[in-house]
N, C-alpha and C. Protein backbone atom coordinates (compact mmCIF):
# COMPACT_ATOMS: atom_id res chain seq x y z
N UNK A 1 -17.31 -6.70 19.24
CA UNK A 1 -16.99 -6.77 17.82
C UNK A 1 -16.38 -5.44 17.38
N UNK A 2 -15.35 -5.53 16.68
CA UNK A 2 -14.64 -4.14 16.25
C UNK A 2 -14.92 -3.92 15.31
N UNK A 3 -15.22 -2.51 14.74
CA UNK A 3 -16.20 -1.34 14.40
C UNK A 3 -14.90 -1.39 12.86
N UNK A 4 -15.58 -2.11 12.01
CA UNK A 4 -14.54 -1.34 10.69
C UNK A 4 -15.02 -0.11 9.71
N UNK A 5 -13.73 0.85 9.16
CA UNK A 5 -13.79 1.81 8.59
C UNK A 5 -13.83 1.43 7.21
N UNK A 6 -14.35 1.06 6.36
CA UNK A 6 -14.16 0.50 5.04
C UNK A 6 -13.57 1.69 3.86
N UNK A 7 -13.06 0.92 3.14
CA UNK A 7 -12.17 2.17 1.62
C UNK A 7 -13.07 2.25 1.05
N UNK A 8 -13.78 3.42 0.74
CA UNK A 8 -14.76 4.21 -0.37
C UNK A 8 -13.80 4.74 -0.78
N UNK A 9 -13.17 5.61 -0.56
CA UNK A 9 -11.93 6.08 -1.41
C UNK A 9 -10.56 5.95 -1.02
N UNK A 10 -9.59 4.89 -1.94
CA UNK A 10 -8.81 4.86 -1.15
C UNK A 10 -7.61 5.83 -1.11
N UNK A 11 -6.73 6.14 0.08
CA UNK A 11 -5.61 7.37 0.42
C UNK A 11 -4.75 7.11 -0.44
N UNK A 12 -4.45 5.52 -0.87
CA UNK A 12 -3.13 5.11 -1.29
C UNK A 12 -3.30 4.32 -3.05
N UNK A 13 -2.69 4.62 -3.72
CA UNK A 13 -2.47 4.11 -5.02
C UNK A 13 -1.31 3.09 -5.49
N UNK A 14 -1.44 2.45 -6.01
CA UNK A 14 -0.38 1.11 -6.81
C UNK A 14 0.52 1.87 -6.64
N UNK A 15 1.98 1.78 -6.60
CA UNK A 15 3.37 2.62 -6.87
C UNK A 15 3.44 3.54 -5.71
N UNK A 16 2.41 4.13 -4.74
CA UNK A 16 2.76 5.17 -4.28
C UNK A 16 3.87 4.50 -2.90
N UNK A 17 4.72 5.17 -2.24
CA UNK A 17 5.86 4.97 -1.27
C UNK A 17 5.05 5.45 -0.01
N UNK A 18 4.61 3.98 1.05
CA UNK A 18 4.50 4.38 2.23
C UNK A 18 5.55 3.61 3.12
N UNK A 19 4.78 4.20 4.74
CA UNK A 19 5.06 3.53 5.61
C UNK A 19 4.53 3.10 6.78
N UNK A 20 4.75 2.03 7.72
CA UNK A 20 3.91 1.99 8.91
C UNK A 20 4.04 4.13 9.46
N UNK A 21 2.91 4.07 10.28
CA UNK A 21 2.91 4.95 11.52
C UNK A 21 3.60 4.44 12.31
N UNK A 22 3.77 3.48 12.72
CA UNK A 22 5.28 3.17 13.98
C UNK A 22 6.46 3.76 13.17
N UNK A 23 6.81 3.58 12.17
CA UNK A 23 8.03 3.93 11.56
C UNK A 23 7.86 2.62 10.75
N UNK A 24 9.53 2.13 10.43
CA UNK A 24 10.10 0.62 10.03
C UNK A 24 10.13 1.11 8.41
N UNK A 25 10.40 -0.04 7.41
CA UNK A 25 11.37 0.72 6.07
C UNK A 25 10.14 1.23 5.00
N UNK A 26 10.52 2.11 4.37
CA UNK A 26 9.67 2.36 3.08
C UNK A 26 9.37 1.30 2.41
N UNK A 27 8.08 1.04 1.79
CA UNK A 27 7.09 -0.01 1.42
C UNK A 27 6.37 0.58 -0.13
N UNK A 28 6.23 -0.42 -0.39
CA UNK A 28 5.64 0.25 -2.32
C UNK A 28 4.32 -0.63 -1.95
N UNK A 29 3.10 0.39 -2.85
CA UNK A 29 1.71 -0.06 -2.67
C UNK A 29 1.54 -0.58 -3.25
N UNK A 30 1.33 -1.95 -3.93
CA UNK A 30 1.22 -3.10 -5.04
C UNK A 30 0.30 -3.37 -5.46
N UNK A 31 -1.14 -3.48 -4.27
CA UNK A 31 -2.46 -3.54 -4.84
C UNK A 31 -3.03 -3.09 -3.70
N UNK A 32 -4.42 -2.50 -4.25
CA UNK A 32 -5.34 -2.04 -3.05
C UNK A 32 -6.50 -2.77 -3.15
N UNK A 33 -6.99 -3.76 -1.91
CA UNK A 33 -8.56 -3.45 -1.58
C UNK A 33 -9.11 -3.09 -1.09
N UNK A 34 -10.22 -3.08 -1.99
CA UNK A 34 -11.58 -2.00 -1.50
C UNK A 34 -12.37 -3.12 -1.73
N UNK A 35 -12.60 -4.17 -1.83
CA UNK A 35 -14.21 -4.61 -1.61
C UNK A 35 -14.79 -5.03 -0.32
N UNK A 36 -15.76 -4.19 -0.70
CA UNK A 36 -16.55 -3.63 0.76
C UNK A 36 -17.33 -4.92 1.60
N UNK A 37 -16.65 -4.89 3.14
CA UNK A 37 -17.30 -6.03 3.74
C UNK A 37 -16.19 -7.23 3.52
N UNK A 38 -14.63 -7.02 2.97
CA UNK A 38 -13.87 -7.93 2.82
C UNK A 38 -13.08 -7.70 4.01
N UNK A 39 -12.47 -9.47 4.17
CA UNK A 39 -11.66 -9.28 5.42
C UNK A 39 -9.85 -8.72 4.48
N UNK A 40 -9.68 -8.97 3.81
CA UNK A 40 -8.76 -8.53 2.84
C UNK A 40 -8.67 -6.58 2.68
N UNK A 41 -9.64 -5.72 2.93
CA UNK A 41 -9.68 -4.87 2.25
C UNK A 41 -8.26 -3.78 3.03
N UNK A 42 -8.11 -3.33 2.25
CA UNK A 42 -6.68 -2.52 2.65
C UNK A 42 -5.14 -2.48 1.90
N UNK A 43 -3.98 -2.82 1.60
CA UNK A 43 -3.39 -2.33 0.92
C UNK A 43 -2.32 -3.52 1.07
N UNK A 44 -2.09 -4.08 -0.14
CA UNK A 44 -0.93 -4.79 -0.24
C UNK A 44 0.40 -4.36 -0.41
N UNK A 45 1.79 -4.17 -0.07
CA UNK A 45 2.61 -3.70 0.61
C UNK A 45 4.15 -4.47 -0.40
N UNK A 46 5.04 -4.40 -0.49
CA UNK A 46 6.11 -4.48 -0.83
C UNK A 46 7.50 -4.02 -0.42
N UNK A 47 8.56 -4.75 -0.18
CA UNK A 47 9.86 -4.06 -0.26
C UNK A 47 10.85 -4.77 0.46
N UNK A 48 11.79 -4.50 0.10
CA UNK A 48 13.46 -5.19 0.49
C UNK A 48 13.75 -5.40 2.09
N UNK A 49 14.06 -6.08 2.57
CA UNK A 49 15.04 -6.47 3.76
C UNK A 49 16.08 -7.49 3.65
N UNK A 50 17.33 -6.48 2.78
CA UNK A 50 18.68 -7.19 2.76
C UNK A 50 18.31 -7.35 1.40
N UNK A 51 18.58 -8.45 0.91
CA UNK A 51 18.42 -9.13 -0.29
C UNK A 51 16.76 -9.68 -0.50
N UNK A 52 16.38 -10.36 0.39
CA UNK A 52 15.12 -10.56 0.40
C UNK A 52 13.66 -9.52 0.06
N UNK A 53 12.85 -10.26 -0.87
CA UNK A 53 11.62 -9.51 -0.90
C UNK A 53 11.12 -9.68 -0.04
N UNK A 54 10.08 -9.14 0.82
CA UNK A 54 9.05 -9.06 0.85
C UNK A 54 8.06 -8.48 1.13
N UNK A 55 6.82 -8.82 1.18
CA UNK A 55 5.35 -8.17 1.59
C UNK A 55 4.35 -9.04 2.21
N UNK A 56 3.20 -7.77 2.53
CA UNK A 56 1.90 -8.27 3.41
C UNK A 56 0.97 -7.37 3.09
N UNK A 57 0.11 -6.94 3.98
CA UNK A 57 -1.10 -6.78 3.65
C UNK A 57 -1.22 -5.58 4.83
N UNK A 58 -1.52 -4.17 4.67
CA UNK A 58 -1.87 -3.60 5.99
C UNK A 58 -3.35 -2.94 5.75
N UNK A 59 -3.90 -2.73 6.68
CA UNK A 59 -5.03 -1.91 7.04
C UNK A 59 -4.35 -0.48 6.81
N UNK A 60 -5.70 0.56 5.86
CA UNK A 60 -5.37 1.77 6.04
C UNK A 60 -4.70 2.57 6.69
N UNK A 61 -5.50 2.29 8.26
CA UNK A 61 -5.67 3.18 9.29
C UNK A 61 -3.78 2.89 9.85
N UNK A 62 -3.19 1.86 9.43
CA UNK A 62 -1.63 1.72 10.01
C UNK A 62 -0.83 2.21 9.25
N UNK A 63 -1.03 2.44 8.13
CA UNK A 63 -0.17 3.29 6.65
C UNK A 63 -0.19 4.96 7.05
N UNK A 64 1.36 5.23 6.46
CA UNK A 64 1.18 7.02 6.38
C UNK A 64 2.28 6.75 4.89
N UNK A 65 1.97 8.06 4.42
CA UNK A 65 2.62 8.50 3.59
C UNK A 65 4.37 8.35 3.10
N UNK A 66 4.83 8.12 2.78
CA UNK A 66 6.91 7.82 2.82
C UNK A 66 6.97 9.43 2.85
N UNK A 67 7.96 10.13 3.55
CA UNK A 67 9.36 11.14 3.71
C UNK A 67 10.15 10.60 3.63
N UNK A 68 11.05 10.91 2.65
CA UNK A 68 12.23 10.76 3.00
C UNK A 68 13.31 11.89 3.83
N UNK A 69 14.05 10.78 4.59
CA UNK A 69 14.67 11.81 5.22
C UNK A 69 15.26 12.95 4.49
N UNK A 70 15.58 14.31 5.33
CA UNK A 70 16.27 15.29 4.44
C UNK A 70 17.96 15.17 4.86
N UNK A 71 18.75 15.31 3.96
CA UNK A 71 20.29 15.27 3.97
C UNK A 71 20.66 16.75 5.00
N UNK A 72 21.23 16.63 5.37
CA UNK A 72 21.96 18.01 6.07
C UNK A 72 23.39 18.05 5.72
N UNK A 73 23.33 18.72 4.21
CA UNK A 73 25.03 18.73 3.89
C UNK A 73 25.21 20.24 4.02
């Protein structure tokens, strides 16, 4: 049985700009759960591919923060 880390506090807020840790496109945080002992708990996700919306649902522990790249002019 795998060992979960539950959100007492969570890293990420509504609006804030992440992304996977693999990489792949910047994502907007839409809603967070935290109720404790849910199979749901973790961070609902947002954003464009092409014209299309969409979103899902990730676990904390796969989210980092958005950089954007820096320009080199």
């Amino acid at each position: 049985m795998r060992k979960r880390n539950y959100i007492t506090s969570a890293k990420f807020s509504p609006g804030d700009i992440v992304q996977l840790k693999s990489g792949d496109p910047a994502m907007t945080v839409s809603k967070v759960e935290t109720a404790f002992g849910s199979s749901r708990e973790g961070y609902n996700c947002k954003w464009f591919k092409g014209d299309s919306k969409e979103r899902t649902h990730f676990e904390e522990e796969t989210l980092k923060a958005y950089v954007a790249p820096q320009s080199h002019d």
